[in-house]
N, C-alpha and C. Protein backbone atom coordinates (compact mmCIF):
# COMPACT_ATOMS: atom_id res chain seq x y z
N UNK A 1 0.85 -1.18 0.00
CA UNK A 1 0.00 0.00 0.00
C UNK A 1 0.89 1.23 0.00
N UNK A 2 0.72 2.41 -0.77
CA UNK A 2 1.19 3.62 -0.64
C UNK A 2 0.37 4.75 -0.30
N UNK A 3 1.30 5.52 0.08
CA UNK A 3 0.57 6.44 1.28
C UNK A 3 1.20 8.01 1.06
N UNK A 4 0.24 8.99 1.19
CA UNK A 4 1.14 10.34 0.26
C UNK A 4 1.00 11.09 1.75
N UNK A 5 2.20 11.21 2.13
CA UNK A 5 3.17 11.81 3.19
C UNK A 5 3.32 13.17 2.59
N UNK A 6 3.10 14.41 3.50
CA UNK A 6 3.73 15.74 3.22
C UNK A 6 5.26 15.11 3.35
N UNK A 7 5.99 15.98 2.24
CA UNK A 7 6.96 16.46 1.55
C UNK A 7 8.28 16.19 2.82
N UNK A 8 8.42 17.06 4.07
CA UNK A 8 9.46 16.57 4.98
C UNK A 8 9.50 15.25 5.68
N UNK A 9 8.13 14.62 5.83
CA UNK A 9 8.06 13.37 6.42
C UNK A 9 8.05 12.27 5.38
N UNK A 10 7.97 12.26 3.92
CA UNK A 10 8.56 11.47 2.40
C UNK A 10 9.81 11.67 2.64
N UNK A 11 10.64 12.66 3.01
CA UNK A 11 12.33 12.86 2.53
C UNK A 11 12.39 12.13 3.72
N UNK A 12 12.25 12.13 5.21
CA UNK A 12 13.11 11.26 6.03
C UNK A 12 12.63 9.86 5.67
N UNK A 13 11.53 9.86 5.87
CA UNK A 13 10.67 8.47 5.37
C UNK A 13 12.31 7.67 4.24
N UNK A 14 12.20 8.22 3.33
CA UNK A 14 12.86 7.93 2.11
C UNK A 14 14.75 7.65 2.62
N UNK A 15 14.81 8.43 3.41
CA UNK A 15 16.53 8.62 3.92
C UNK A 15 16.69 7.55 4.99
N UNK A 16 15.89 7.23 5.68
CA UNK A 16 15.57 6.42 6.43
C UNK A 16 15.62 4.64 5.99
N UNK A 17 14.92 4.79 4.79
CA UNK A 17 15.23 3.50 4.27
C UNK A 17 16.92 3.54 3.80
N UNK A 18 17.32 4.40 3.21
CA UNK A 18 18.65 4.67 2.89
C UNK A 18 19.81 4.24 4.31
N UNK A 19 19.21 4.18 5.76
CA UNK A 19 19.79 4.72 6.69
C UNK A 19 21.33 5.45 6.18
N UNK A 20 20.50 6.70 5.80
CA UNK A 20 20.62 8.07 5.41
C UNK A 20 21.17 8.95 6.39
N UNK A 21 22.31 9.06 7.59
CA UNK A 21 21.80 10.27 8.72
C UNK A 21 22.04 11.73 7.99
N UNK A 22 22.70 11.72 6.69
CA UNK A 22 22.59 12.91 6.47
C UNK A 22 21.11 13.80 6.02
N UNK A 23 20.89 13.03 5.36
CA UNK A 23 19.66 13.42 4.25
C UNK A 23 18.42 13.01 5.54
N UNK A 24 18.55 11.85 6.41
CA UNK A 24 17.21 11.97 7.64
C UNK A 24 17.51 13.25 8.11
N UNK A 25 18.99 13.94 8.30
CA UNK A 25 18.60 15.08 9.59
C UNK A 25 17.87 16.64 8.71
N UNK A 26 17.86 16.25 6.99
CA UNK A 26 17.60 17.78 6.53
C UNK A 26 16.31 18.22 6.48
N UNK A 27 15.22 17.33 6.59
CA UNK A 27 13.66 17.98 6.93
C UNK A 27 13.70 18.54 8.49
N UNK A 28 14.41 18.08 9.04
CA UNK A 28 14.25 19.04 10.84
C UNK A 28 14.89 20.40 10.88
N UNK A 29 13.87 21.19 11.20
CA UNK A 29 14.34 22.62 11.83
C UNK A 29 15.59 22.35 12.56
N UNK A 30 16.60 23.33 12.78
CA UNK A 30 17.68 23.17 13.20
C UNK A 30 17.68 23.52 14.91
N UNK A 31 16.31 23.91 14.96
CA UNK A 31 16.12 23.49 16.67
C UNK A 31 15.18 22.71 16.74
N UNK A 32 14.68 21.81 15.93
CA UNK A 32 14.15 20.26 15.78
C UNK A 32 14.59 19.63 17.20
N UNK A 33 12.91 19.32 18.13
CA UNK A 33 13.01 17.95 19.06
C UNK A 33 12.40 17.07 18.77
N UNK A 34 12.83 15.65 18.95
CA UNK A 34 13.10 14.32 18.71
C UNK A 34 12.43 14.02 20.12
N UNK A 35 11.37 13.44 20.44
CA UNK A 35 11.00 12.80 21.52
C UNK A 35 11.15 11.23 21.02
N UNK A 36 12.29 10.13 21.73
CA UNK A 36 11.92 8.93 21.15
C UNK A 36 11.50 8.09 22.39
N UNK A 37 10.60 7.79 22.63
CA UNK A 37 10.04 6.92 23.74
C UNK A 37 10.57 7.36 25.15
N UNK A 38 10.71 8.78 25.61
CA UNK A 38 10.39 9.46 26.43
C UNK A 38 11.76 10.18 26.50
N UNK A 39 13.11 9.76 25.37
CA UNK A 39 14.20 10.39 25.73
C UNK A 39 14.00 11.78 24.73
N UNK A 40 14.73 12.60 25.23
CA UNK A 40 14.43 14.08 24.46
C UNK A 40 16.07 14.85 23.58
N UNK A 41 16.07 14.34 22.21
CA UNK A 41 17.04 15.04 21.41
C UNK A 41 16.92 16.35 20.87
N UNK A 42 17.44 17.31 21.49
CA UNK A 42 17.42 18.73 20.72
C UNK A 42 18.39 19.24 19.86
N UNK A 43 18.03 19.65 18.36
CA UNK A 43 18.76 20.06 17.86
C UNK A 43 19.80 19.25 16.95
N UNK A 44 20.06 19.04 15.61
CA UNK A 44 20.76 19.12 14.72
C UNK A 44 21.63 18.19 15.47
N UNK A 45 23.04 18.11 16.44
CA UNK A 45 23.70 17.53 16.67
C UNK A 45 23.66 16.21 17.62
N UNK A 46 22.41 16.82 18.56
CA UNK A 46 21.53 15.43 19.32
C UNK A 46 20.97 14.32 18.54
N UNK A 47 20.26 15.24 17.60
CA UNK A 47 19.11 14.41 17.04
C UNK A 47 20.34 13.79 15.69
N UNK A 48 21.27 13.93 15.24
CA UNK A 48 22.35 13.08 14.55
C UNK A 48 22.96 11.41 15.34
N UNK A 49 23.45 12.52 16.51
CA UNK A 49 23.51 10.95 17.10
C UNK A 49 22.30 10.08 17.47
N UNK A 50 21.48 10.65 17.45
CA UNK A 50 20.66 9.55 18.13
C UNK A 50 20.32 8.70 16.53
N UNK A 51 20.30 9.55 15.42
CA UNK A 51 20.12 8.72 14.14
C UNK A 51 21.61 7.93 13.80
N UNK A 52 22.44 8.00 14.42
CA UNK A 52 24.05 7.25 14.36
C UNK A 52 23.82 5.94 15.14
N UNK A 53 23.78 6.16 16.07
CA UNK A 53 23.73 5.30 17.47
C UNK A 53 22.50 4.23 17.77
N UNK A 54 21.41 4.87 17.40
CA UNK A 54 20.36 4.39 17.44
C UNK A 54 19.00 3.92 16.28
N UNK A 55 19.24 4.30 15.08
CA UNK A 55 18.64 3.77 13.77
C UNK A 55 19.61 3.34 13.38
N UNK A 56 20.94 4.11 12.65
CA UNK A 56 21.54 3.45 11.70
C UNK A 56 22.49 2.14 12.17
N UNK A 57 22.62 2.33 13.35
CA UNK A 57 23.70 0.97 13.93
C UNK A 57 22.36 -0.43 14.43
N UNK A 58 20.98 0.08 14.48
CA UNK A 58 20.39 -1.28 14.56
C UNK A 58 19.79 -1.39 13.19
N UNK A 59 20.18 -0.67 12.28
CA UNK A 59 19.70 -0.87 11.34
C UNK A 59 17.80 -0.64 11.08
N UNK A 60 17.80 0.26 11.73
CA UNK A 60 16.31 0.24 12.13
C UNK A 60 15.29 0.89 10.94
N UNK A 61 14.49 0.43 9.91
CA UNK A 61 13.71 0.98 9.25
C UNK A 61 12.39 1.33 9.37
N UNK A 62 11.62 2.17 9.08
CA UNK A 62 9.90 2.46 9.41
C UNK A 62 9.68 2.13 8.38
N UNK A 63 8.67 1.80 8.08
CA UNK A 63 7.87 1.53 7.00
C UNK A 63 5.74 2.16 7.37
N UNK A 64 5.47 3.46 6.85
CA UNK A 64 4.46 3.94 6.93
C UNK A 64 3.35 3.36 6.39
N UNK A 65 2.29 3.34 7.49
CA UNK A 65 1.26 1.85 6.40
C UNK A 65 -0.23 2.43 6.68
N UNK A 66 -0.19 4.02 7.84
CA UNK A 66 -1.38 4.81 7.88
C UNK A 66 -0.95 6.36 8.38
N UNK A 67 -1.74 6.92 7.98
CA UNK A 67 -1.15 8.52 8.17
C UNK A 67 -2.65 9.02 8.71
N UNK A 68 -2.87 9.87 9.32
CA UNK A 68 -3.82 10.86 9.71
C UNK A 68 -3.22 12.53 10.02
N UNK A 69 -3.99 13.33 10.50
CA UNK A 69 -3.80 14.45 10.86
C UNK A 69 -4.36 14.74 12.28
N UNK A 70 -4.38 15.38 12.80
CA UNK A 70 -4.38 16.09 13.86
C UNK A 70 -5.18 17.49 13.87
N UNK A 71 -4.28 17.98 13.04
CA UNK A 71 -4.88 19.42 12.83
C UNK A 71 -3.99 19.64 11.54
N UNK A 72 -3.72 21.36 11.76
CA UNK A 72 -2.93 21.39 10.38
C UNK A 72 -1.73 21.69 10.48
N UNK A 73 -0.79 21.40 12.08
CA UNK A 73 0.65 21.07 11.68
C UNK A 73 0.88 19.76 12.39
N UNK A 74 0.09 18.87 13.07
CA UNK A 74 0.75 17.55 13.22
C UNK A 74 -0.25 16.53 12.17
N UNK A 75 0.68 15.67 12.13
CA UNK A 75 0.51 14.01 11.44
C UNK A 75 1.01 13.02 11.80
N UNK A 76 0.53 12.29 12.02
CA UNK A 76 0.42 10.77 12.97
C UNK A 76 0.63 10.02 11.70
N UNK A 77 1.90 9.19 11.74
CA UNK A 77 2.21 8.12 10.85
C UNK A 77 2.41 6.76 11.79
N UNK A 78 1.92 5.75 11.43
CA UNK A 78 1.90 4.51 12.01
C UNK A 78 2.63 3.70 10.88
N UNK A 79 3.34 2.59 11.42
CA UNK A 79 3.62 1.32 10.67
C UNK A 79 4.85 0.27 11.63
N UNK A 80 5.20 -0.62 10.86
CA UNK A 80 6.58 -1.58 11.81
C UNK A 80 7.67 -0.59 11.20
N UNK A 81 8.47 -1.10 12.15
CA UNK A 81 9.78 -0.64 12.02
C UNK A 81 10.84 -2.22 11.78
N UNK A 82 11.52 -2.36 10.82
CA UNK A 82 12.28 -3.62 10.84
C UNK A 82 13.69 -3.69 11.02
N UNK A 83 14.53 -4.45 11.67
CA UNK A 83 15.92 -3.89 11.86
C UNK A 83 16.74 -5.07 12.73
N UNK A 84 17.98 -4.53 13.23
CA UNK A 84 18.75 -5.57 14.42
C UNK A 84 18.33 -4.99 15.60
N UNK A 85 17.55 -5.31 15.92
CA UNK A 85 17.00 -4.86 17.60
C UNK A 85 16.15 -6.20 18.09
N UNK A 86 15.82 -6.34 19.73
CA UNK A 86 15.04 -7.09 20.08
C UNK A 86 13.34 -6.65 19.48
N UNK A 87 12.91 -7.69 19.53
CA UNK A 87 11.42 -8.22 19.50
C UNK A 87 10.95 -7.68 17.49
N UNK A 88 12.22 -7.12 16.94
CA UNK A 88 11.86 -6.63 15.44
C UNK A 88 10.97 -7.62 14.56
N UNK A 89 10.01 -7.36 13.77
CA UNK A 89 9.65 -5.86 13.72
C UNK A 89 8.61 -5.39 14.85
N UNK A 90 8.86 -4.30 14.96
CA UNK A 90 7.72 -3.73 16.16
C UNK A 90 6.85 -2.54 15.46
N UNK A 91 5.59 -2.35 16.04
CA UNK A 91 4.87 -1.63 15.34
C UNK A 91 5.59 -0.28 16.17
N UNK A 92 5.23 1.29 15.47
CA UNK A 92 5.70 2.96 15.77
C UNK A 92 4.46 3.82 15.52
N UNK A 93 4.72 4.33 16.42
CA UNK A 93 3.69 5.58 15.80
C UNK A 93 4.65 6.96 16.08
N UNK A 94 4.84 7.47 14.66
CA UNK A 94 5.26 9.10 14.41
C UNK A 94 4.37 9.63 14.51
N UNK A 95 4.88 10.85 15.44
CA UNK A 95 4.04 12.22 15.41
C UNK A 95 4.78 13.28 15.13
N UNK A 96 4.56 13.68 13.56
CA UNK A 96 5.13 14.98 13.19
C UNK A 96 4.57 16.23 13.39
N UNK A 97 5.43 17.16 13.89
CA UNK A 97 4.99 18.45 14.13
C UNK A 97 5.81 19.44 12.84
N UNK A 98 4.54 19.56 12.21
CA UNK A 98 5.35 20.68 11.01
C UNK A 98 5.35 22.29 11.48
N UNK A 99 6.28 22.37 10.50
CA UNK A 99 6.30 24.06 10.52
C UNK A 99 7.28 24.50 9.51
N UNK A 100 6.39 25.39 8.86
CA UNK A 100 7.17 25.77 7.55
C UNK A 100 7.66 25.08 6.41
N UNK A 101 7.57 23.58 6.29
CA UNK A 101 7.90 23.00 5.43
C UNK A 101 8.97 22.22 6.10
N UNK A 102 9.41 22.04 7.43
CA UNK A 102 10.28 21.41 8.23
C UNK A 102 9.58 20.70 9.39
N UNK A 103 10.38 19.88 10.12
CA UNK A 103 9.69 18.92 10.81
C UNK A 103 10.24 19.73 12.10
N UNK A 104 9.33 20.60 12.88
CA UNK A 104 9.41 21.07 13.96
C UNK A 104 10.09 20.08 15.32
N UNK A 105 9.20 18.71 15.73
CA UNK A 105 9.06 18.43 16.12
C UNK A 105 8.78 16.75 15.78
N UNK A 106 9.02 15.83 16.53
CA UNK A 106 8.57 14.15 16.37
C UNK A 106 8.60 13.60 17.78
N UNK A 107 7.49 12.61 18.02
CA UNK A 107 7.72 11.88 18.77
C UNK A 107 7.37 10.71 18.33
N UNK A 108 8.10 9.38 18.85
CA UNK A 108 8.03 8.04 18.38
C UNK A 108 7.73 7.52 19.78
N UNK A 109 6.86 6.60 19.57
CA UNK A 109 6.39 5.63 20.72
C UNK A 109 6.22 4.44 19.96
N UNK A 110 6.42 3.21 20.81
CA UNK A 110 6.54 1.15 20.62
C UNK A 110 4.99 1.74 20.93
C-alpha cells in the first residue's frame, strides 16, 4: 500500500530507508526535538547521534502503512519498524509536528 506523506516526512521516510543520517537530519528545523520513547534530542547535533547510534547501527527501518492528521501542523504516521533490535519488527507511531515546510518536532512511541 502507498501512502502520500507531506513532503518533509517522504524525505526522512525515504533517507531512512537509505539509513541516510545525512539526508534523515535535513527535513528538521535546526532546533528540531526528537522525543523517542520518552528520551528528548534537541537540535541538529543530538538528534544526529541519536540517528548514528540508534537507527543506523540497529539498522532500524519504518515503513508507513497509515497517516492521519491532527490538525494542520501535526501528522500521525503509524507502521513496523524492521531492523537488528530485540522483538523486530515492532509496530511505531510518528508524530510529526510541522512548521514551515520542516519537521518542527517528532515523537516516536513502541
Amino acid at each position: 500500500m502507498s501512502i502520500e506523506l507531506p513532503k518533509p516526512i517522504a524525505d526522512y521516510v525515504a533517507a531512512n530507508a537509505r539509513l541516510d543520517a545525512d539526508a534523515m537530519l535535513k527535513p528538521f528545523a535546526v532546533d528540531a526535538v526528537f522525543l523517542d520513547n520518552d528520551k528528548r534530542f534537541e537540535g541538529h547535533d543530538q538528534i544526529r547521534k541519536l540517528f548514528e547510534e540508534e537507527v543506523i547501527a540497529a539498522k532500524a527501518i519504518f515503513t508507513p502503512e497509515a497517516i492521519r492528521r491532527e490538525d494542520d501542523k501535526v501528522v500521525v504516521v503509524e507502521g513496523p519498524a524492521h531492523g537488528d533490535f530485540p522483538g523486530s519488527p515492532l509496530r511505531f507511531t510518528y508524530r510529526f509536528t510541522l512548521e514551515a515546510d520542516a519537521v518542527k518536532a517528532l515523537e516516536v512511541t513502541a
